[in-house]
C-alpha atoms as a PDB file:
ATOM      1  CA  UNK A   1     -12.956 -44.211 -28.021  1.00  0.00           C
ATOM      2  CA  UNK A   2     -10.126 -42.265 -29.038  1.00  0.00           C
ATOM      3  CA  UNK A   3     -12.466 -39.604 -30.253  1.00  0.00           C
ATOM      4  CA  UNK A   4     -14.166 -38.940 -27.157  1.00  0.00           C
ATOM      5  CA  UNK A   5     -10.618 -39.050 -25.016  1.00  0.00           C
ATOM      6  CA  UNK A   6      -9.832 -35.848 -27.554  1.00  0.00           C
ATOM      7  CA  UNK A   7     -12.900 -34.542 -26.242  1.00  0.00           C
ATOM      8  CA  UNK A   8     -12.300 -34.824 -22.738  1.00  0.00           C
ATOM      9  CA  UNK A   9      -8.659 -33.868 -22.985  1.00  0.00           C
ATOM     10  CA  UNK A  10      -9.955 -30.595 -24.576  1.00  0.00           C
ATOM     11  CA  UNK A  11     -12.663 -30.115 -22.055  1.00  0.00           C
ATOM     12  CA  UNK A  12     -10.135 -30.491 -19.370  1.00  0.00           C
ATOM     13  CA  UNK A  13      -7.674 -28.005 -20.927  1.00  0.00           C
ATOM     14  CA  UNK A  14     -10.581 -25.354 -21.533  1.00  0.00           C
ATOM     15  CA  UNK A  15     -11.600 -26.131 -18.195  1.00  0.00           C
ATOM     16  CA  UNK A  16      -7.768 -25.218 -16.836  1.00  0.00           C
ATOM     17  CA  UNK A  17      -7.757 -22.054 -19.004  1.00  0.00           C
ATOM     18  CA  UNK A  18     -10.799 -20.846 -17.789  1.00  0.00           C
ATOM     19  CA  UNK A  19      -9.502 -20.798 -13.808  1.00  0.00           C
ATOM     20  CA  UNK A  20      -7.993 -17.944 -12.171  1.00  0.00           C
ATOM     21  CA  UNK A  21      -4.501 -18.406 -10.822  1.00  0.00           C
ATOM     22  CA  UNK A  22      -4.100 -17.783  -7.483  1.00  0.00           C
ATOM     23  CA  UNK A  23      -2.266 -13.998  -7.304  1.00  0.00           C
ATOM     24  CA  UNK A  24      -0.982 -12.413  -3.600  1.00  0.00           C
ATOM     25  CA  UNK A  25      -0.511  -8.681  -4.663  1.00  0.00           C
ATOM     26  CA  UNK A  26       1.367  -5.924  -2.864  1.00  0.00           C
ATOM     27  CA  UNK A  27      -0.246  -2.584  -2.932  1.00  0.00           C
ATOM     28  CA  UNK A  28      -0.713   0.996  -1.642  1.00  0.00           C
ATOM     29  CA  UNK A  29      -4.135   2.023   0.188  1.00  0.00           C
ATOM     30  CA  UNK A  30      -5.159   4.113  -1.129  1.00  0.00           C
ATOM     31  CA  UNK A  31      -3.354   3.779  -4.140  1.00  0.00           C
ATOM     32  CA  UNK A  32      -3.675   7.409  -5.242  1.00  0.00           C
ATOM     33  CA  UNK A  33      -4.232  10.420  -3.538  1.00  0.00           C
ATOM     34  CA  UNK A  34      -3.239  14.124  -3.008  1.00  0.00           C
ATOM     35  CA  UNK A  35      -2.062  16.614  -0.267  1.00  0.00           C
ATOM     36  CA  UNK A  36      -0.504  20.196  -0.438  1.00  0.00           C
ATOM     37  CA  UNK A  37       2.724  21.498  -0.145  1.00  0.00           C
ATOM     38  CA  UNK A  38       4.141  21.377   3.488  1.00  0.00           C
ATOM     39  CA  UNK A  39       1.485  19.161   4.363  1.00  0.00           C
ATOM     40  CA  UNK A  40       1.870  15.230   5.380  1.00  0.00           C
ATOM     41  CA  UNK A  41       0.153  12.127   3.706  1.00  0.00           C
ATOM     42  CA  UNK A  42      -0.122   8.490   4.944  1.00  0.00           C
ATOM     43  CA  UNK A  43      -0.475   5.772   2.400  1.00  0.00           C
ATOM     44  CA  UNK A  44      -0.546   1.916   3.601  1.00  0.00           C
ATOM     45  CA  UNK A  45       1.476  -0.632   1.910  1.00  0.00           C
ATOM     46  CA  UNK A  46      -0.471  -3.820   1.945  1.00  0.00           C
ATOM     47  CA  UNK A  47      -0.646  -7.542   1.082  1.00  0.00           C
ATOM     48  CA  UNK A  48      -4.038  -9.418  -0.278  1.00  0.00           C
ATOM     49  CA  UNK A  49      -5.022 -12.678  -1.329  1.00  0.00           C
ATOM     50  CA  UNK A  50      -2.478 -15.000   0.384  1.00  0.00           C
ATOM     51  CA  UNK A  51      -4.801 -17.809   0.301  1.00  0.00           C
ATOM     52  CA  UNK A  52      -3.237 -20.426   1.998  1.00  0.00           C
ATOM     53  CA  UNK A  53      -0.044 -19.191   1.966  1.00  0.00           C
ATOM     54  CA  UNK A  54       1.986 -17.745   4.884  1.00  0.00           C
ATOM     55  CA  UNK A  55       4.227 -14.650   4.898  1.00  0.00           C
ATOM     56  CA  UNK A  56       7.134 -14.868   7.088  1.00  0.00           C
ATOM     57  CA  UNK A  57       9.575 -12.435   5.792  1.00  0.00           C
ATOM     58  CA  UNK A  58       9.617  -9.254   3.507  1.00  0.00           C
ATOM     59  CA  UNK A  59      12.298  -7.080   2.066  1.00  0.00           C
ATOM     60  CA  UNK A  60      10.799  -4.018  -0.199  1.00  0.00           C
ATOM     61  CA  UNK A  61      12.177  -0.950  -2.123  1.00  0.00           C
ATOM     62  CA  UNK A  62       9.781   1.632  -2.446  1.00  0.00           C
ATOM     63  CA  UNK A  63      10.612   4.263  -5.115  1.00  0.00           C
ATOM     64  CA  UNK A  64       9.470   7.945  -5.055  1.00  0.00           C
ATOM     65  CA  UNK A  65      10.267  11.205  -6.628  1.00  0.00           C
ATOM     66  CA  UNK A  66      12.032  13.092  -3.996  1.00  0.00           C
ATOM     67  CA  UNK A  67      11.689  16.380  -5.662  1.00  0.00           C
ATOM     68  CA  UNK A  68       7.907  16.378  -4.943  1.00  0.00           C
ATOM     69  CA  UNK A  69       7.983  14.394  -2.093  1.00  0.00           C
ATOM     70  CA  UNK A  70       9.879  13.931   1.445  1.00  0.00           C
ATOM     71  CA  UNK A  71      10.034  11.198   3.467  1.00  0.00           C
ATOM     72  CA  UNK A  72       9.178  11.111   6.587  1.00  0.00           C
ATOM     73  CA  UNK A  73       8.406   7.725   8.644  1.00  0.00           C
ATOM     74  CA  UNK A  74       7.324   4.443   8.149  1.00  0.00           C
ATOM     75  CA  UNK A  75       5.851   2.572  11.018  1.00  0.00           C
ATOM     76  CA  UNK A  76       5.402  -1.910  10.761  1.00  0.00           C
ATOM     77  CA  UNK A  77       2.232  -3.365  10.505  1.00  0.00           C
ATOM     78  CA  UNK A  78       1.324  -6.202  12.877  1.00  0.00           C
ATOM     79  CA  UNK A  79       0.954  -9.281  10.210  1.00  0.00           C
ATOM     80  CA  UNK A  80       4.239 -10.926  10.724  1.00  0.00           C
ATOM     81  CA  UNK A  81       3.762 -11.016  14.722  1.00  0.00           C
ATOM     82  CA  UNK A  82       0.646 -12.044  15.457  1.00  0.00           C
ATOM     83  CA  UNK A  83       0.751 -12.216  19.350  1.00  0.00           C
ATOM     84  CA  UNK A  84       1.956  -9.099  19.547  1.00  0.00           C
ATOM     85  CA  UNK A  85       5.400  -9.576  21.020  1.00  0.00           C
ATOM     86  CA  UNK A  86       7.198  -7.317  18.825  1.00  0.00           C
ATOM     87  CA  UNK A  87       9.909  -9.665  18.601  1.00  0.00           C
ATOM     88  CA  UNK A  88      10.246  -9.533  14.999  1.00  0.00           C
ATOM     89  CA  UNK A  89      13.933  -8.098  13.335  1.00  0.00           C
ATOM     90  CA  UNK A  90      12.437  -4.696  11.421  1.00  0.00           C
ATOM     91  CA  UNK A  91      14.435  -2.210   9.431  1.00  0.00           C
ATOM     92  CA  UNK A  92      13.526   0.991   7.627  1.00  0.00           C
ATOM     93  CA  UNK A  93      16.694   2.160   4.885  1.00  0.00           C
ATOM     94  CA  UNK A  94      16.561   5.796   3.695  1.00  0.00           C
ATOM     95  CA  UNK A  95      18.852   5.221   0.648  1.00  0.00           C
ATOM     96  CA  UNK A  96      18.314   8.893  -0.624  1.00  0.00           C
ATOM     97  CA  UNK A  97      17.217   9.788  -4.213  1.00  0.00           C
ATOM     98  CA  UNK A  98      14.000   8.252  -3.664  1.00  0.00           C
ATOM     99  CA  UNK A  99      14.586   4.496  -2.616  1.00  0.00           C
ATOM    100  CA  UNK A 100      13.405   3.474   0.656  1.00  0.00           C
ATOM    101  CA  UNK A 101      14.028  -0.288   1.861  1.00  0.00           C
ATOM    102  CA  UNK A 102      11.791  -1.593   4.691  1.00  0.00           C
ATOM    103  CA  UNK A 103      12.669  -5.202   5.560  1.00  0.00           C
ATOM    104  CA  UNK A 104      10.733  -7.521   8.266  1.00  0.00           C
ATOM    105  CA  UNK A 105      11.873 -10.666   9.258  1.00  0.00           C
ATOM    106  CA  UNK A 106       8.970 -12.832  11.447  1.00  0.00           C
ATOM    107  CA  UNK A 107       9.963 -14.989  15.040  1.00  0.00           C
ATOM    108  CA  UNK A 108       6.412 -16.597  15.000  1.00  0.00           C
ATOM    109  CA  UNK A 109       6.302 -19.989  13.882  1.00  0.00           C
ATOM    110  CA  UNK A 110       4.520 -21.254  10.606  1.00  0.00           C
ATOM    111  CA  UNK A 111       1.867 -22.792  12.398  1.00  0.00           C
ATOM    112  CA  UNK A 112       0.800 -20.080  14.337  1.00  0.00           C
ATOM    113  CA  UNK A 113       0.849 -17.549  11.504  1.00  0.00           C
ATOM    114  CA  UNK A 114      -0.787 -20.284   9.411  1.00  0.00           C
ATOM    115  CA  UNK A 115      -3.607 -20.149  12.331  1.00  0.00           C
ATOM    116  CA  UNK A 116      -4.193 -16.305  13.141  1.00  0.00           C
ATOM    117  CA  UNK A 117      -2.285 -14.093   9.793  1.00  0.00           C
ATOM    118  CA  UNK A 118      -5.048 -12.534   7.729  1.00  0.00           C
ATOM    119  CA  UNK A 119      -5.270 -12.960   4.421  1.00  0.00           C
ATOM    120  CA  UNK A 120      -4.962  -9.452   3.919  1.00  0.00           C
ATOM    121  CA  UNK A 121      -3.106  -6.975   6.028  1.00  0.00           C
ATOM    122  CA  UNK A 122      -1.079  -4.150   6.674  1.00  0.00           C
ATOM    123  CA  UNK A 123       2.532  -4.380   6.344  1.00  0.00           C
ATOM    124  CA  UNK A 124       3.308  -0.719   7.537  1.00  0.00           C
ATOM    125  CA  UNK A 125       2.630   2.585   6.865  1.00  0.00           C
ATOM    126  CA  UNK A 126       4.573   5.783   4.925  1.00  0.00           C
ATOM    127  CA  UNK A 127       3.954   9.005   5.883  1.00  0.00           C
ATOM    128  CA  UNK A 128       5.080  11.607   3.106  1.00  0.00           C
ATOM    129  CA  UNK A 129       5.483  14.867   2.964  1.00  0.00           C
ATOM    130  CA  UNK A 130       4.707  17.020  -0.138  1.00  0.00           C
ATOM    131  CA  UNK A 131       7.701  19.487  -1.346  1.00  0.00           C
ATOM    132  CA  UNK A 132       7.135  20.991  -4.734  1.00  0.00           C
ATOM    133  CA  UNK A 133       3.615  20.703  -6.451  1.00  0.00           C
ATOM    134  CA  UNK A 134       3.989  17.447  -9.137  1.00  0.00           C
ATOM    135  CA  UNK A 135       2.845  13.617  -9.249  1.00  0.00           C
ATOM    136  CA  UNK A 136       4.972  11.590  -7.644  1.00  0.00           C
ATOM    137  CA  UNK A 137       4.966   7.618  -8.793  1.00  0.00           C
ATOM    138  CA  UNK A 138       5.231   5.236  -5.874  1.00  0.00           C
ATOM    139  CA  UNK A 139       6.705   2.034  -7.093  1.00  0.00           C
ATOM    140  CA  UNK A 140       7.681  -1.240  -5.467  1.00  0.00           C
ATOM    141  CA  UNK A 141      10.239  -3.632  -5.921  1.00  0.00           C
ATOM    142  CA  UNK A 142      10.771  -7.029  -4.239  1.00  0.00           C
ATOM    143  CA  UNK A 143      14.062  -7.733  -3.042  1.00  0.00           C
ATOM    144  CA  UNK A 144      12.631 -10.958  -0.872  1.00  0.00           C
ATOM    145  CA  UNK A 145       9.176 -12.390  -0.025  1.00  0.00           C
ATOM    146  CA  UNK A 146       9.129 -15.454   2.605  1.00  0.00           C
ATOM    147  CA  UNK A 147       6.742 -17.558   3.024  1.00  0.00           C
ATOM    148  CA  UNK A 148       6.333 -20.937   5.288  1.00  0.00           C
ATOM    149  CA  UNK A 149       9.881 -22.545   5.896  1.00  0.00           C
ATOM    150  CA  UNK A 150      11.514 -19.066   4.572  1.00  0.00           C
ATOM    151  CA  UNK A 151      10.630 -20.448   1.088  1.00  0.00           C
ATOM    152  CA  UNK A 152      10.201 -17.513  -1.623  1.00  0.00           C
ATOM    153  CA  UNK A 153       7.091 -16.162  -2.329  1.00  0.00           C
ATOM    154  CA  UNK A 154       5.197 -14.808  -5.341  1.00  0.00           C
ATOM    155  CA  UNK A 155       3.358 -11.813  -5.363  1.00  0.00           C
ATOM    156  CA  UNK A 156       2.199  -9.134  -8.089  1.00  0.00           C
ATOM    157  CA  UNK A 157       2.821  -5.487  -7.594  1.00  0.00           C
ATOM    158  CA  UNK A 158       0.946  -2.725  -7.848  1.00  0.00           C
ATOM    159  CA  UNK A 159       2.076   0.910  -7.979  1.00  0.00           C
ATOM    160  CA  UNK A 160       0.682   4.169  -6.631  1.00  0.00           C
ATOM    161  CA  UNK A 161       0.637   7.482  -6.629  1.00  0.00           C
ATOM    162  CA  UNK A 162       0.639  10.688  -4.512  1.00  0.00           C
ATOM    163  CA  UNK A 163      -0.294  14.001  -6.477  1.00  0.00           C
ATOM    164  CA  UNK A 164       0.935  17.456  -4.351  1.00  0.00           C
ATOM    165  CA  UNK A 165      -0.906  20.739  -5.045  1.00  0.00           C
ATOM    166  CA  UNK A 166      -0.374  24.455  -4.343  1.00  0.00           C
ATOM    167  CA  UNK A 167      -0.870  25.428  -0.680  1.00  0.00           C
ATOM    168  CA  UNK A 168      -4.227  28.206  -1.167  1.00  0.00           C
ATOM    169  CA  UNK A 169      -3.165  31.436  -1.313  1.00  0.00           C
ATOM    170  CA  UNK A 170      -4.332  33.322   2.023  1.00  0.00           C
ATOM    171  CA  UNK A 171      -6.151  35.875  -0.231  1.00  0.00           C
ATOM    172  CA  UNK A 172      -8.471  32.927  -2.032  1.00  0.00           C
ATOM    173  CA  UNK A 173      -8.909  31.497   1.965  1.00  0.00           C
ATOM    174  CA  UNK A 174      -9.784  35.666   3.135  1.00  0.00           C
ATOM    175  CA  UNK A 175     -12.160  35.441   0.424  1.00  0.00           C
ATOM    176  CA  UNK A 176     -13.791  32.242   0.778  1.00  0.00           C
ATOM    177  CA  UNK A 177     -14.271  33.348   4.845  1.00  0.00           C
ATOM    178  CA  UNK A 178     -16.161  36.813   3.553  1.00  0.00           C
ATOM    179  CA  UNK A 179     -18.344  35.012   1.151  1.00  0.00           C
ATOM    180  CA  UNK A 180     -19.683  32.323   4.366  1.00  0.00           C
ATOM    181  CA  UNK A 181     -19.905  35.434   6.579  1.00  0.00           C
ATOM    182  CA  UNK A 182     -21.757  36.936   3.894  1.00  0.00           C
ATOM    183  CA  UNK A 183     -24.249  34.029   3.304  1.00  0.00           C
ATOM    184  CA  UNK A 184     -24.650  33.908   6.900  1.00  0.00           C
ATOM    185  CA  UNK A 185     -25.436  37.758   7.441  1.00  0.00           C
ATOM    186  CA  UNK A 186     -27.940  37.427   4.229  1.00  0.00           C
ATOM    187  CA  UNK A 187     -29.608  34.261   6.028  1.00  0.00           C
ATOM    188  CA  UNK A 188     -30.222  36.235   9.557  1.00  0.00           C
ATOM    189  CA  UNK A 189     -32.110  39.250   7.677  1.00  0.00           C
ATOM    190  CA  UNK A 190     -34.225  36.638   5.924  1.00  0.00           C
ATOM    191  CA  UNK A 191     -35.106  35.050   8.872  1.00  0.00           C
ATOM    192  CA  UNK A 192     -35.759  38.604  10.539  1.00  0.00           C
END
């Protein structure tokens, strides 16, 4: 008897082991991409995999290099308000050297973001802008996560990053327009 209770203890434990724990994540969409020099980008910051939990509240630092990149808005998402009535507390912090703070604080009650918040959504949007050609790292740090009754929240966190390239020349654009004009004029004799 004592045998087989070994057995099933160690079953149980493999069993346990073998089952994913439940992760929310915080993430950029898309997490990497590129855009020139003078030239704006728009990454999403998002949330996944809440499962049954709730998020009520949010206070983020997002960390870039601001020698490649410039800052230029960030605009909420509509998770935390559900109905719409845009009577949430929101606040966007330029700290400077690369830090920006976005905080969101949610008047809904539990039960109706329990009812209608996705599992996944958008919790606002960056727009960049790129300065000097380089890869710039976009990482996140959580200062606060609420979720139902303002209790914290866990999440994992998942980094990005936006590379900025030259601008093209406006010789390599002259001759890229000759060379279609040339294919063109080549493809009307043909024809003729």
């Amino acid at each position: 008897m004592k045998r087989m209770k070994n057995r099933i203890y160690c079953l149980l434990v493999l069993l346990g082991l073998g089952m994913q724990a439940h992760a929310t994540v915080i993430s950029f969409d898309p997490s990497d991409q590129s855009t020139s020099v003078g030239s704006s980008v728009s990454v999403d910051l998002v949330i996944a995999d809440l499962g049954a939990d709730i998020l009520t509240t949010f206070d983020l630092s997002i960390f870039y290099d601001d020698t490649i990149l410039s800052f230029d808005s960030f605009v909420f998402g509509t998770g935390l308000d559900v109905f719409g009535l845009g009577a949430n507390i929101v606040d966007v912090v330029d700290w400077g050297g690369g830090e920006i703070e976005v905080l969101e604080i949610s008047f809904d009650f539990d039960a109706d973001l329990e009812a209608f918040q996705p599992n996944d959504f958008v919790l606002g949007t960056f727009v960049f802008s790129g300065l000097n050609v380089g890869v710039s790292a976009l990482d996140i740090f959580i200062w606060e996560l609420g979720g139902a009754l303002a209790a914290p929240l866990d999440a994992d966190v998942v980094g990005g990053s936006i590379e900025v390239n030259a601008v093209p020349e406006p010789g390599t654009l002259a001759l890229l327009g000759i060379g279609l004009l040339g294919m063109g004029a080549a493809r009307r004799r043909k024809k003729a």
